[in-house]
Structure formats: C-alpha cells, structure tokens
PDB file of N, CA and C in Angstrom:
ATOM      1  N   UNK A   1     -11.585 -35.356 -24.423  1.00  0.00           N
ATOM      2  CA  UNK A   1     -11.876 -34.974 -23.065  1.00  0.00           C
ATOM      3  C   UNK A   1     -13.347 -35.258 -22.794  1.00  0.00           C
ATOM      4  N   UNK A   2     -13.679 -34.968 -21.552  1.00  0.00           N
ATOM      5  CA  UNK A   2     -14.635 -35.690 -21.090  1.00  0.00           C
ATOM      6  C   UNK A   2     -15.449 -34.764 -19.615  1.00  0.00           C
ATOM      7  N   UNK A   3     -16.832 -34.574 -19.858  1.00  0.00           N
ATOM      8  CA  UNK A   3     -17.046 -33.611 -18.365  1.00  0.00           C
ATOM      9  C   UNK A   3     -17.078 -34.621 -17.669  1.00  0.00           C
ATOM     10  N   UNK A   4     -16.769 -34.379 -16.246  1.00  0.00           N
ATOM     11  CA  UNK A   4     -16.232 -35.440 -15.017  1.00  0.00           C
ATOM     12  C   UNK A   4     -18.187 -35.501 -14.505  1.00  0.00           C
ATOM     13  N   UNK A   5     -18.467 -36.408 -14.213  1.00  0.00           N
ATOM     14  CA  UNK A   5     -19.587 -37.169 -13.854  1.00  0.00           C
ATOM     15  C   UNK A   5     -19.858 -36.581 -12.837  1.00  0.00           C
ATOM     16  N   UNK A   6     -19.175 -36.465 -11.801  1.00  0.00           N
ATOM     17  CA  UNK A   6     -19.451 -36.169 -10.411  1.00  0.00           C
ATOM     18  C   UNK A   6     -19.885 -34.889 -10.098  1.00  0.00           C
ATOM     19  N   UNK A   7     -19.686 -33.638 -10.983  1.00  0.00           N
ATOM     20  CA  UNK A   7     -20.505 -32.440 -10.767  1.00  0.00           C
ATOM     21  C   UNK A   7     -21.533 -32.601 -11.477  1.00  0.00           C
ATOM     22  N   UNK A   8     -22.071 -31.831 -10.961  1.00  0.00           N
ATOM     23  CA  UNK A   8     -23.753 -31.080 -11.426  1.00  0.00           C
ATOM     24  C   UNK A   8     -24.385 -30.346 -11.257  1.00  0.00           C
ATOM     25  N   UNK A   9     -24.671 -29.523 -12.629  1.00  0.00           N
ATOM     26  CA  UNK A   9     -25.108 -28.159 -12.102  1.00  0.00           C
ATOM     27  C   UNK A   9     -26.500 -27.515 -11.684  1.00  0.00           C
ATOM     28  N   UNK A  10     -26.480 -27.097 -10.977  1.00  0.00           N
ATOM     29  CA  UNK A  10     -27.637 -26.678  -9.945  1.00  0.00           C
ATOM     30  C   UNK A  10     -28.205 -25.393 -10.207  1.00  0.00           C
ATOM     31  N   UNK A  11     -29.591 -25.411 -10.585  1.00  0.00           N
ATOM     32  CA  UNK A  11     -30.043 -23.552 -10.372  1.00  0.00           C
ATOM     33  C   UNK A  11     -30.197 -23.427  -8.847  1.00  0.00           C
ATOM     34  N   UNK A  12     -29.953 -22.234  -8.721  1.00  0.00           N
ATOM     35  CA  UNK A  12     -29.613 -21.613  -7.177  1.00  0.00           C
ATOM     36  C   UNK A  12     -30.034 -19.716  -7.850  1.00  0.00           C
ATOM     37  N   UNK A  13     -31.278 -19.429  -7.029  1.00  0.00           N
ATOM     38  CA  UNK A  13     -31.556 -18.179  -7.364  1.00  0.00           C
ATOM     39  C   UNK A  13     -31.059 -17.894  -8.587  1.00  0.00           C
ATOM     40  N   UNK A  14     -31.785 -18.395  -9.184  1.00  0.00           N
ATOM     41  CA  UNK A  14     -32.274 -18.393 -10.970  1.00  0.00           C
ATOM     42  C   UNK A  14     -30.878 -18.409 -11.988  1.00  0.00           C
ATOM     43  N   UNK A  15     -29.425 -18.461 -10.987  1.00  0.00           N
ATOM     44  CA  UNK A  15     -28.084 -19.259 -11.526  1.00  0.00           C
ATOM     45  C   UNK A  15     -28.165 -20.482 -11.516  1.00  0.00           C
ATOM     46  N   UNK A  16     -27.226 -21.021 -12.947  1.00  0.00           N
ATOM     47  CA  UNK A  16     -26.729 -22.002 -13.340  1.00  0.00           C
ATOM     48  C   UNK A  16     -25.431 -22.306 -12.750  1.00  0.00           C
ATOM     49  N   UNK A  17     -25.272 -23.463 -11.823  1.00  0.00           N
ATOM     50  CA  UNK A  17     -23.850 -23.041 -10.752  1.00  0.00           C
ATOM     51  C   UNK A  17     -23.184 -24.053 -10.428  1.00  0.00           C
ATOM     52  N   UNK A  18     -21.913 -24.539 -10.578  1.00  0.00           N
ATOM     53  CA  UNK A  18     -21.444 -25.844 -10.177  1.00  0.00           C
ATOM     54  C   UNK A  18     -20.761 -25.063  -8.895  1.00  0.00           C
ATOM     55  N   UNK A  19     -20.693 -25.771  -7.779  1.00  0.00           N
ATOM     56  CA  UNK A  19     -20.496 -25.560  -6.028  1.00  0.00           C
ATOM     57  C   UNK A  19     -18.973 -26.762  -6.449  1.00  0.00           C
ATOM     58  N   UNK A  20     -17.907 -25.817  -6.095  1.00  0.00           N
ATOM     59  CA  UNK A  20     -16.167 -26.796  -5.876  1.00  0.00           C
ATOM     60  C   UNK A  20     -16.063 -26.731  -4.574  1.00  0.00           C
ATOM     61  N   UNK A  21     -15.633 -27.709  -3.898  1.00  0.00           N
ATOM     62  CA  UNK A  21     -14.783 -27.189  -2.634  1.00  0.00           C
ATOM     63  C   UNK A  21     -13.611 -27.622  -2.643  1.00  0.00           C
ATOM     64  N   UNK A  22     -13.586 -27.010  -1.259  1.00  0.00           N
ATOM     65  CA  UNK A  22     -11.792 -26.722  -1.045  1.00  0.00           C
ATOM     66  C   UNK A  22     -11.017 -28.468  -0.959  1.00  0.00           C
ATOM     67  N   UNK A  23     -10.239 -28.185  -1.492  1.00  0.00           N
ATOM     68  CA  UNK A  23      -9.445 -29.394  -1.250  1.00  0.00           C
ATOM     69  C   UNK A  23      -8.364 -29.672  -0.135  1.00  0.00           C
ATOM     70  N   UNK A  24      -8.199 -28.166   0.174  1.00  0.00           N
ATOM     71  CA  UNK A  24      -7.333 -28.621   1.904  1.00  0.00           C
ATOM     72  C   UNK A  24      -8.135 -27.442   2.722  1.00  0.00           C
ATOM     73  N   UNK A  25      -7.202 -26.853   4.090  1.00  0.00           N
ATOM     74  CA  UNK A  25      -7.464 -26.045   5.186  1.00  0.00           C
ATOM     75  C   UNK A  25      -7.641 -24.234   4.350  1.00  0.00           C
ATOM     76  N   UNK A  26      -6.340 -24.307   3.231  1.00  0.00           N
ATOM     77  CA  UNK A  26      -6.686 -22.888   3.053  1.00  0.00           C
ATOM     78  C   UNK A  26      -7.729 -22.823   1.727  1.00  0.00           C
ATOM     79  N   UNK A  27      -8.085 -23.481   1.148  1.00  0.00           N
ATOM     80  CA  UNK A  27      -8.533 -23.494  -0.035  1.00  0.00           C
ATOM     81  C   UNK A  27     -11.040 -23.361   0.269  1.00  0.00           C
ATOM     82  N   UNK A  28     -11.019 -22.309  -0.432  1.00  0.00           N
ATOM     83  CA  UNK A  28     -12.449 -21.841  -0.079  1.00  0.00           C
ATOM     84  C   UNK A  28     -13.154 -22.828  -1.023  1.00  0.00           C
ATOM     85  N   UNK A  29     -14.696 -22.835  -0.881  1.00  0.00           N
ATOM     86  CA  UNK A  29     -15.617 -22.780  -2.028  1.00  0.00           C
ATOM     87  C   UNK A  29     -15.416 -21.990  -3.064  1.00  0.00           C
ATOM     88  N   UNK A  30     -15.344 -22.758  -3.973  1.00  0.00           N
ATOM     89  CA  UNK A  30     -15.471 -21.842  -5.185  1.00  0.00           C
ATOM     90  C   UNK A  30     -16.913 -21.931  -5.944  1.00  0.00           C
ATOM     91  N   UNK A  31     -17.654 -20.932  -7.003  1.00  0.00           N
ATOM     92  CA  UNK A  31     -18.774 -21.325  -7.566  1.00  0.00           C
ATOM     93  C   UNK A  31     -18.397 -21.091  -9.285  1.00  0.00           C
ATOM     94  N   UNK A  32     -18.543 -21.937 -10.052  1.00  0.00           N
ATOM     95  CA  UNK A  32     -18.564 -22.067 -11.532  1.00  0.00           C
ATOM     96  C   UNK A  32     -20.230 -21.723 -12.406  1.00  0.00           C
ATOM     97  N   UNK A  33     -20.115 -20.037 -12.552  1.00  0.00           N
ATOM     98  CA  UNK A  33     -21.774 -20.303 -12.996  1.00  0.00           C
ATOM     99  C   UNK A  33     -21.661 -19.668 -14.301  1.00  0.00           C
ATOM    100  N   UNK A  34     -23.234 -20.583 -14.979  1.00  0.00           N
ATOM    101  CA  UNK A  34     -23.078 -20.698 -16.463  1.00  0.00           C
ATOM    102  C   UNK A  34     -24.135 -20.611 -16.955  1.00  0.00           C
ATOM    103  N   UNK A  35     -23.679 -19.202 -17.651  1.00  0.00           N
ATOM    104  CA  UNK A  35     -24.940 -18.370 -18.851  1.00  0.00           C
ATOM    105  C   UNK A  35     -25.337 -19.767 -19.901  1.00  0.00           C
ATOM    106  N   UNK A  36     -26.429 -18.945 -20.381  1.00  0.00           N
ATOM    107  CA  UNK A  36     -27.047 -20.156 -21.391  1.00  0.00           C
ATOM    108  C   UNK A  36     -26.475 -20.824 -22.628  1.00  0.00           C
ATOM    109  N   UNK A  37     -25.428 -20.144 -22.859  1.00  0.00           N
ATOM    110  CA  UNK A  37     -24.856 -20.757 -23.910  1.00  0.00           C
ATOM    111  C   UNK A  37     -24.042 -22.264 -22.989  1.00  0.00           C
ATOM    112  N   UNK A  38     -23.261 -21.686 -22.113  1.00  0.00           N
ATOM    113  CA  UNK A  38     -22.213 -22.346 -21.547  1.00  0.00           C
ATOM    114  C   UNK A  38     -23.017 -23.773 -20.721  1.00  0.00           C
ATOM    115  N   UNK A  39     -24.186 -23.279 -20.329  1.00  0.00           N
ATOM    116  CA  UNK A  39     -25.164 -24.632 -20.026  1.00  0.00           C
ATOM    117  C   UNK A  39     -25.607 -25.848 -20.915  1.00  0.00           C
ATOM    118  N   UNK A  40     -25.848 -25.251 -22.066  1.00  0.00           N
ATOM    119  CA  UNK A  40     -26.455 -25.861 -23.357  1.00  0.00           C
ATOM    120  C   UNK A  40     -25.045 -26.531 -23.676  1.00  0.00           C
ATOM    121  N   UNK A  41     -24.131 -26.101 -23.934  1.00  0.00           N
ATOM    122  CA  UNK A  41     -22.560 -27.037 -24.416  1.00  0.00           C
ATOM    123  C   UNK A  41     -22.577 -27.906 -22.879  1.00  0.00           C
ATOM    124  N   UNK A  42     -22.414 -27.953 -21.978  1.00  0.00           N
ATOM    125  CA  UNK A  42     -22.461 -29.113 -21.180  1.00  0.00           C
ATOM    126  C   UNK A  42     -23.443 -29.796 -20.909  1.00  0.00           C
ATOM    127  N   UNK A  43     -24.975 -29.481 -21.575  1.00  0.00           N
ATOM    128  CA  UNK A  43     -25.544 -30.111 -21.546  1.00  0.00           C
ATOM    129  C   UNK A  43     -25.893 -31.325 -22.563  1.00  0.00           C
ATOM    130  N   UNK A  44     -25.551 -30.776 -23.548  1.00  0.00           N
ATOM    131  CA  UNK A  44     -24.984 -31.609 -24.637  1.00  0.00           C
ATOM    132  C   UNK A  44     -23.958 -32.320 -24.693  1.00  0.00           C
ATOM    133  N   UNK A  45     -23.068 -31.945 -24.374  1.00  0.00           N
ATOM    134  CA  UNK A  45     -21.833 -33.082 -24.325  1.00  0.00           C
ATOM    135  C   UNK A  45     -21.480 -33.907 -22.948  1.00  0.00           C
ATOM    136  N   UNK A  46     -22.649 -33.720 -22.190  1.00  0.00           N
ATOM    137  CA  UNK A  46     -22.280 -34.513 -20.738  1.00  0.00           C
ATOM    138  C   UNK A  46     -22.203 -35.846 -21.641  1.00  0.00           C
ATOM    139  N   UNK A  47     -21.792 -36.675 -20.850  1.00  0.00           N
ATOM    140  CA  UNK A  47     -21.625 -38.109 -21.341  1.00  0.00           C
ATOM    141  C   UNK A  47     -20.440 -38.428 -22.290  1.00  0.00           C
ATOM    142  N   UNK A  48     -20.064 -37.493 -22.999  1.00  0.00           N
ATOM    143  CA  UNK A  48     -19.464 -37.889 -24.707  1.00  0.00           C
ATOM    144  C   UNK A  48     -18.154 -37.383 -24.505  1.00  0.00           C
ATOM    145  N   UNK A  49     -17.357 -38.205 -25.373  1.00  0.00           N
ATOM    146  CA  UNK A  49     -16.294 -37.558 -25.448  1.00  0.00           C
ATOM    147  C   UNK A  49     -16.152 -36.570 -26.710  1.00  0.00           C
ATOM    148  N   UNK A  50     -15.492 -35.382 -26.148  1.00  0.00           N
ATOM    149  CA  UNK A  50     -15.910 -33.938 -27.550  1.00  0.00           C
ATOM    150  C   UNK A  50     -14.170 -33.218 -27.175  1.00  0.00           C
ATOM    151  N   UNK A  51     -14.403 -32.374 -28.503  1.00  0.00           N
ATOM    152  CA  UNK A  51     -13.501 -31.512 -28.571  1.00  0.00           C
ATOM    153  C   UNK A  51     -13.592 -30.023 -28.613  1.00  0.00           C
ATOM    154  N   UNK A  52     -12.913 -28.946 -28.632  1.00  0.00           N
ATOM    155  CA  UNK A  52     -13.392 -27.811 -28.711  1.00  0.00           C
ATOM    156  C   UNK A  52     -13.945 -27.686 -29.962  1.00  0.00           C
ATOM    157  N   UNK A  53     -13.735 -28.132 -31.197  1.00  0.00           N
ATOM    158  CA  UNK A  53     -14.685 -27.995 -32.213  1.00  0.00           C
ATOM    159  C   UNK A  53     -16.134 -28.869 -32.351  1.00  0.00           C
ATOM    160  N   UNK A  54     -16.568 -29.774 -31.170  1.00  0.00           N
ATOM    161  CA  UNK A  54     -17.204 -30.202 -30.926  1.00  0.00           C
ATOM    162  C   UNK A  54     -18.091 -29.176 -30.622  1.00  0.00           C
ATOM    163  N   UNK A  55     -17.644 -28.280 -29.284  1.00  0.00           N
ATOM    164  CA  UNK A  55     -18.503 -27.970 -28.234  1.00  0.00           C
ATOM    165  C   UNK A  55     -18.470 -26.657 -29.411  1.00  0.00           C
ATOM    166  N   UNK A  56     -17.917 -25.898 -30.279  1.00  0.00           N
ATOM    167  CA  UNK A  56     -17.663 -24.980 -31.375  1.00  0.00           C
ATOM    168  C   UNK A  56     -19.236 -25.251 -31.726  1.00  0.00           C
ATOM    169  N   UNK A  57     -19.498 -26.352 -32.343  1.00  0.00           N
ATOM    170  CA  UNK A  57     -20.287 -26.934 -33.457  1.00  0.00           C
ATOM    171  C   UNK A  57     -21.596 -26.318 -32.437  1.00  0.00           C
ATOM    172  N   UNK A  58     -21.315 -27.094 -31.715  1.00  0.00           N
ATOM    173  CA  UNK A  58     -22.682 -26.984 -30.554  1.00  0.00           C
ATOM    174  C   UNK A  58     -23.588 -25.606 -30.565  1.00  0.00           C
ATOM    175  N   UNK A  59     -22.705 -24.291 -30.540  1.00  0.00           N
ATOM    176  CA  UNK A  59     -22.822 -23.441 -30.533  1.00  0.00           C
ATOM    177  C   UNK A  59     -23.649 -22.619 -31.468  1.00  0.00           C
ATOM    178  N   UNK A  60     -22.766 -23.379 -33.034  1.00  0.00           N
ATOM    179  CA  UNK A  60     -23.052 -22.875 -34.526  1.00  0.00           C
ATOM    180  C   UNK A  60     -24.489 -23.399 -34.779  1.00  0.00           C
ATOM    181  N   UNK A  61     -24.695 -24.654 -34.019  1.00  0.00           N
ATOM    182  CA  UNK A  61     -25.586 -25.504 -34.466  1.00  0.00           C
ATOM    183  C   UNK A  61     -27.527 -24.711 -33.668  1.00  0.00           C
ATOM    184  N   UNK A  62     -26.473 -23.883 -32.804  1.00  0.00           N
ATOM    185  CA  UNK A  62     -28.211 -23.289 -31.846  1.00  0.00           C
ATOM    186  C   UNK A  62     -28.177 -21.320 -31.928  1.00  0.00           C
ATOM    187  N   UNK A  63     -26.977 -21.146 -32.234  1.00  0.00           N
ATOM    188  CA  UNK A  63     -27.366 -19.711 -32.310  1.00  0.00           C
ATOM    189  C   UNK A  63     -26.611 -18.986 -33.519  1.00  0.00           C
ATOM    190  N   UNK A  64     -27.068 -17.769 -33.877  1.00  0.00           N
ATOM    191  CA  UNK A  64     -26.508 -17.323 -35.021  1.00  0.00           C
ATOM    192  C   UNK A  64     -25.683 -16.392 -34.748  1.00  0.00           C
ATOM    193  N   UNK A  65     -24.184 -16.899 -35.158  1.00  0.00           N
ATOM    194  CA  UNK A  65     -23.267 -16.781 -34.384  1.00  0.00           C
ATOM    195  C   UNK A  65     -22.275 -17.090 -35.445  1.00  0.00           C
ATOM    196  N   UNK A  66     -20.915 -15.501 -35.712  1.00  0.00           N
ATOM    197  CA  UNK A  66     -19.845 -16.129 -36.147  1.00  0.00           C
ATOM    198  C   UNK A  66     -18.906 -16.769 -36.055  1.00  0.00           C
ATOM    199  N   UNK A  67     -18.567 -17.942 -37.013  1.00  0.00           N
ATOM    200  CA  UNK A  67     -18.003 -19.169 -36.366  1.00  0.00           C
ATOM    201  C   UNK A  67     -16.742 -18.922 -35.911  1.00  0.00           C
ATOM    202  N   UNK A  68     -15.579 -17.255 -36.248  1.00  0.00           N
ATOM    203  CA  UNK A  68     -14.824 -16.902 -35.068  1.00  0.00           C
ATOM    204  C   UNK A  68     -15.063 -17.180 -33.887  1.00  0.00           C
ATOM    205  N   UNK A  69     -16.394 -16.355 -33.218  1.00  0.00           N
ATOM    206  CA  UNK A  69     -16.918 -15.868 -32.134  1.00  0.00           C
ATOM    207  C   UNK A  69     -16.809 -17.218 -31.583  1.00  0.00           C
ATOM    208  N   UNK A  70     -18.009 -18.528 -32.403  1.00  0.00           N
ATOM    209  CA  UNK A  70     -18.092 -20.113 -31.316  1.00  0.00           C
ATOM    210  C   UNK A  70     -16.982 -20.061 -31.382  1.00  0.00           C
ATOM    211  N   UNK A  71     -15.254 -20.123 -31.923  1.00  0.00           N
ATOM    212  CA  UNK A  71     -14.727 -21.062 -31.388  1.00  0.00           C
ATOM    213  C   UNK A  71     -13.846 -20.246 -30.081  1.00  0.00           C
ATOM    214  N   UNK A  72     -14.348 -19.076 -30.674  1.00  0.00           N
ATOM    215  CA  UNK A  72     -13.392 -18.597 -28.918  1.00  0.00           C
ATOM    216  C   UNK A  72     -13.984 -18.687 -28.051  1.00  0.00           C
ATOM    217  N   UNK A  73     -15.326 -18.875 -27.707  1.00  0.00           N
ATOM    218  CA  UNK A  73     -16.384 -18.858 -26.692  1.00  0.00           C
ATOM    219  C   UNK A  73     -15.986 -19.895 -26.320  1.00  0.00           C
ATOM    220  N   UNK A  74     -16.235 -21.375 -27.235  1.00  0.00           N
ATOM    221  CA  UNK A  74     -16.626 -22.876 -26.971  1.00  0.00           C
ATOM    222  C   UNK A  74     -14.413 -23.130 -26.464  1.00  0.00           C
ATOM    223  N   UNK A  75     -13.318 -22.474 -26.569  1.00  0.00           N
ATOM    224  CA  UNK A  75     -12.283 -22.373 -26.252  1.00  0.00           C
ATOM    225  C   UNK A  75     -12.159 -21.960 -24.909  1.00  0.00           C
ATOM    226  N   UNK A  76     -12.575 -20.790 -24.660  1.00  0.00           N
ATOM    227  CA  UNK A  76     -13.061 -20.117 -23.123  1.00  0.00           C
ATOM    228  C   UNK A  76     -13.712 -21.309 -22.602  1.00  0.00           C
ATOM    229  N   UNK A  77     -14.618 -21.537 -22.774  1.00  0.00           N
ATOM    230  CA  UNK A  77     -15.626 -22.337 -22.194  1.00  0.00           C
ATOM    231  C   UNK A  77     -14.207 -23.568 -21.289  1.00  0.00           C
ATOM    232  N   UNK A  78     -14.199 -24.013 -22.768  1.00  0.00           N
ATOM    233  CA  UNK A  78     -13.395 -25.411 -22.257  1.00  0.00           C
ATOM    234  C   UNK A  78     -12.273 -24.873 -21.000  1.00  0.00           C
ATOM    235  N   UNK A  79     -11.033 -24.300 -21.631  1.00  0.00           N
ATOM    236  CA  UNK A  79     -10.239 -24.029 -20.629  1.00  0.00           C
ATOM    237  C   UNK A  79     -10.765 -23.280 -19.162  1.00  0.00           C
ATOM    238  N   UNK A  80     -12.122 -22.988 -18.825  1.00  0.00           N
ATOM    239  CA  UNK A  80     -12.810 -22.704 -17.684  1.00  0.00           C
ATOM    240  C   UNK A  80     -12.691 -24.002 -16.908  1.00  0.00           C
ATOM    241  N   UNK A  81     -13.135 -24.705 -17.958  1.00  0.00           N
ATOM    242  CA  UNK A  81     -13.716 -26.180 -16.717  1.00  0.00           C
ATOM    243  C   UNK A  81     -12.351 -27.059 -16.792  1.00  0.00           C
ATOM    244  N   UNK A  82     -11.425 -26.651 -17.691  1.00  0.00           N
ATOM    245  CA  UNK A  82      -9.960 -27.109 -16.918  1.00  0.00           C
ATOM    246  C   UNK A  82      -9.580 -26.775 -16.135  1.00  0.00           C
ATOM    247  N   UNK A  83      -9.205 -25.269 -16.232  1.00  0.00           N
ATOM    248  CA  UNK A  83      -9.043 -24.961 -14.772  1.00  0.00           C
ATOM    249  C   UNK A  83     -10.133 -24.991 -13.852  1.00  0.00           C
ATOM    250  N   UNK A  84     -10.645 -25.612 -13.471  1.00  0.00           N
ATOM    251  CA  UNK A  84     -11.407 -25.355 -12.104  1.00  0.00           C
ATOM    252  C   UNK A  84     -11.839 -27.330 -12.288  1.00  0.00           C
ATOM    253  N   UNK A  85     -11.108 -28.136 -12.881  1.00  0.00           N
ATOM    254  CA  UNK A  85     -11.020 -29.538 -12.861  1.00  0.00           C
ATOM    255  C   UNK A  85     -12.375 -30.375 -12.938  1.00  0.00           C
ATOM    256  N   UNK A  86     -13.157 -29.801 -13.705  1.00  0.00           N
ATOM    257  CA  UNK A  86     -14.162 -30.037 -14.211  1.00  0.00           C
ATOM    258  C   UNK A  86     -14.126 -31.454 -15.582  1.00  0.00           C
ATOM    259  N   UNK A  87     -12.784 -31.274 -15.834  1.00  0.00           N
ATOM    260  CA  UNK A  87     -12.802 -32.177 -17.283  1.00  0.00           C
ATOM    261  C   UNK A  87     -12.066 -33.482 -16.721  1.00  0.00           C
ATOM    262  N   UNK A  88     -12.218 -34.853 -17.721  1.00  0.00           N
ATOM    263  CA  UNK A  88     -11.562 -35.789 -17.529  1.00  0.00           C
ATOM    264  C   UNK A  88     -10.431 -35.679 -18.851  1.00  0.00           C
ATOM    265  N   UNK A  89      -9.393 -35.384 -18.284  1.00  0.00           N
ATOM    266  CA  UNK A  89      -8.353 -35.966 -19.798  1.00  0.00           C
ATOM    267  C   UNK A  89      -8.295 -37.626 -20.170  1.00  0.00           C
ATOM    268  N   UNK A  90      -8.171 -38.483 -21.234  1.00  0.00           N
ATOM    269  CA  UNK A  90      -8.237 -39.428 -21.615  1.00  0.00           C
ATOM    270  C   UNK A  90      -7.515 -39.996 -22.225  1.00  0.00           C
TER     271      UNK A  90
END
C-alpha cells in the first residue's frame, strides 16, 4: 500500500490535519488529525510502498515502545487512513 499523493497534511492551530471533503450533496468535511507518532509514520513512508510492519518498525525504530503496543498503534493507524481513503491499494 501506498499514502495517496494528493493529501497533505497541514498544521492548523497547532493540529496536524488532513481536510476530506464531501464527495456528494449529503456528505460533510471531514478532518483526519494526527498526534506525533501518527505524523512521523506518514512522514516517513510518504512516497514508499510499506506495510503495517513497516509503519510497526517505524515506531520501534523512534520511541521506546512495546513491540505489542507498535503493532496495534501502526494497525490503527493504517486502517484509519483506509477508511477515510487516504491509502492507494496496489
């Protein structure tokens, strides 16, 4: 998988925030915002193609942290930016 090119995340009053919009008449703005861990894994893997033990690693690799904990975080993480169509499948 792959983060989709076309977002980017923006500080906005000292949040980390990707801005979705609606895709038809009933559908709102949505906002995707992201604590420092969750910034640092997309900031690292923009460009690349990774996996959840990728974005896992990412985690292990900057904070001290049990490697349970990264992979449910860097798991959360991922299935966030699926749902809200953030990822490219490949």
């Amino acid at each position: 998988m792959k983060i989709n090119p076309i977002y980017k995340v923006r500080k906005v009053a000292g949040e980390n925030i990707i801005l979705l919009q609606g895709k038809t008449n009933g559908d709102m703005t949505r906002v995707v915002a992201f604590n420092e861990s969750a910034l640092l894994m997309w900031d690292t893997l923009q460009g690349k193609d990774f996996t959840v033990l990728d974005a896992t690693q990412v985690l292990l690799d900057n904070y001290n942290v049990d490697p349970d904990v990264a992979s449910a975080d860097a798991k959360k993480w991922v299935e966030t930016l699926q749902e809200n169509g953030l990822l490219l499948s490949e």
